[in-house]
Protein backbone atom coordinates (compact mmCIF):
# COMPACT_ATOMS: atom_id res chain seq x y z
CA UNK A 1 7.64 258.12 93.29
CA UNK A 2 11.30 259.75 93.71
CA UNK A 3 14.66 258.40 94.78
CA UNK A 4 16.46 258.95 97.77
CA UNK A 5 19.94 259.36 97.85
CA UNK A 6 21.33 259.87 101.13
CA UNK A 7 22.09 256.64 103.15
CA UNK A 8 20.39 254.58 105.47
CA UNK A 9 20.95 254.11 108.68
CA UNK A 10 21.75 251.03 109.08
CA UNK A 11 23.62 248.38 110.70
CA UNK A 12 26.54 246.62 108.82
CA UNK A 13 25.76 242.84 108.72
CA UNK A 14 28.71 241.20 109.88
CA UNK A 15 29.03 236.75 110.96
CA UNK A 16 28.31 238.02 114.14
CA UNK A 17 25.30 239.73 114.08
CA UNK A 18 23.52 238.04 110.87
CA UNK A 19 21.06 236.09 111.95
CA UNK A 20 19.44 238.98 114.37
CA UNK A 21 20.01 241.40 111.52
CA UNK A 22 19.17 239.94 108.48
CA UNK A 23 16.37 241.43 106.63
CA UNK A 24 14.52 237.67 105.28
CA UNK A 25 16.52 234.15 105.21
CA UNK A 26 17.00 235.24 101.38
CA UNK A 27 19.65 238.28 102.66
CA UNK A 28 23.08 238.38 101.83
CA UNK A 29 25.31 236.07 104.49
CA UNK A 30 28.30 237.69 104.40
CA UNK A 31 30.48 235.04 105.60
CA UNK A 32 28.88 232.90 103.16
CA UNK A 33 29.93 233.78 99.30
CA UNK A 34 32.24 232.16 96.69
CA UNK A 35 34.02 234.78 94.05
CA UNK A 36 33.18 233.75 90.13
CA UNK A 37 35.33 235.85 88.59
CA UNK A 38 37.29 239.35 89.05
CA UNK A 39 38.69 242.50 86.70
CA UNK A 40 41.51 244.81 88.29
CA UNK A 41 42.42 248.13 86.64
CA UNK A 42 43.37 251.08 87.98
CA UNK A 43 43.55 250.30 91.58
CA UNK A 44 40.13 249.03 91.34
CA UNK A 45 38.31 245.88 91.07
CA UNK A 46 35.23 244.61 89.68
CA UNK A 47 33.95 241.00 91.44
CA UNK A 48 31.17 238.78 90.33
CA UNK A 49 30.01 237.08 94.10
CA UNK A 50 27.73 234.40 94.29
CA UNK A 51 25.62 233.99 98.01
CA UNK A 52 24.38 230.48 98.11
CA UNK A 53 21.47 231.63 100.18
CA UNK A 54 19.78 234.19 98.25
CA UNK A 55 17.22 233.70 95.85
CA UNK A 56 17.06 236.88 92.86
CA UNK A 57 19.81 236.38 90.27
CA UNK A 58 20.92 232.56 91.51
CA UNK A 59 22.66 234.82 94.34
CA UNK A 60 25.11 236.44 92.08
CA UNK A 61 25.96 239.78 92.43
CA UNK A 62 28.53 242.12 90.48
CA UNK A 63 30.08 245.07 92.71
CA UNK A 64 32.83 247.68 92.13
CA UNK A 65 35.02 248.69 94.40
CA UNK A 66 37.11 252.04 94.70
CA UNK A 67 40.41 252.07 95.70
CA UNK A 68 40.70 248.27 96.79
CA UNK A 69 42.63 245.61 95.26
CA UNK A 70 42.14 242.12 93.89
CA UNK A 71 44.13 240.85 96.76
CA UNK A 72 42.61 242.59 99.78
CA UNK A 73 39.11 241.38 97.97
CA UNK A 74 40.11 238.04 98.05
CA UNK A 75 41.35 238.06 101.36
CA UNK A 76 38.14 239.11 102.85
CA UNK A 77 36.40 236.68 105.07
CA UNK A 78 32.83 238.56 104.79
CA UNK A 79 31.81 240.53 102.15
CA UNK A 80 28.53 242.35 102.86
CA UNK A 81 27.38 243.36 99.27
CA UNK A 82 25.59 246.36 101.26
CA UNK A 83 26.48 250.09 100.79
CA UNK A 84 28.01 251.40 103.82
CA UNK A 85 29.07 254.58 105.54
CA UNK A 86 31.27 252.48 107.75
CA UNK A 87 35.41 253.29 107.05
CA UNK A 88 36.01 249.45 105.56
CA UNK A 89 36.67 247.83 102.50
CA UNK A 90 32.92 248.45 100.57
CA UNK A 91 31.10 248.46 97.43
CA UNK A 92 31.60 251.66 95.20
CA UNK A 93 28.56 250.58 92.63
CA UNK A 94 26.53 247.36 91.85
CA UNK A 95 25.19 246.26 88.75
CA UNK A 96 22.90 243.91 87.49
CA UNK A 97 24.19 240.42 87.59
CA UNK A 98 24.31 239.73 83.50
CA UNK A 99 26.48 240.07 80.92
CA UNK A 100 25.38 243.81 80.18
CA UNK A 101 25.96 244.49 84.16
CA UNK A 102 29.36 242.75 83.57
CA UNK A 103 30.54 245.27 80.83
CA UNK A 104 29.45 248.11 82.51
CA UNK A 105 31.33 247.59 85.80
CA UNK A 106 34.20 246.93 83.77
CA UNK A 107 33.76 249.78 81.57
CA UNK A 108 33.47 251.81 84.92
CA UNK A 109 36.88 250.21 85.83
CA UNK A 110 38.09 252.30 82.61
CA UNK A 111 36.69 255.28 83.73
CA UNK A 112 37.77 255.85 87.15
């Protein structure tokens, strides 16, 4: 067993194209998400995301993202939780939706 590391090929799941996209009903909707909560620092920001259809974790999800604000976060109208190649606003890391996972994206706030 290894890891990979480069990225995937993929296509960016967007309102448009979700339904012929979307990996099992259980995926991400991007249109379809309510933000919990929110750290800034540093000209970064830390969300906790909840996606009322998916299954693992309730649907909540904690991402970091680089060089993005609180307000152009909470501005967005689709938030695909999905690492992307794609020139757009996009998660930087994600960690596991708990209280641990909480601390560590906000002590990665610190450190960038």
């Amino acid at each position: 067993m290894g890891l990979y590391f480069g990225m995937r090929n993929s296509i960016r799941k967007n309102g448009l194209n979700y339904e012929t996209e979307k990996v099992s009903e259980f995926d991400p909707n991007p249109t379809r998400f309510m933000i919990r909560k929110y750290n800034e620092k540093n000209g970064n920001v830390a969300i906790l995301v909840n996606y009322p259809n998916c299954k693992n974790y309730e649907g909540e999800k904690i991402i970091v993202f680089k060089n993005t604000t609180w307000e152009q976060v909470r501005n967005l109208k689709e938030l695909d939780p999905h690492f992307t190649e794609e020139n757009t606003i996009k998660p930087f890391a994600r960690f596991e939706p708990t209280t641990d996972g909480w601390l560590s994206a906000v002590a990665l706030l610190n450190a960038l």
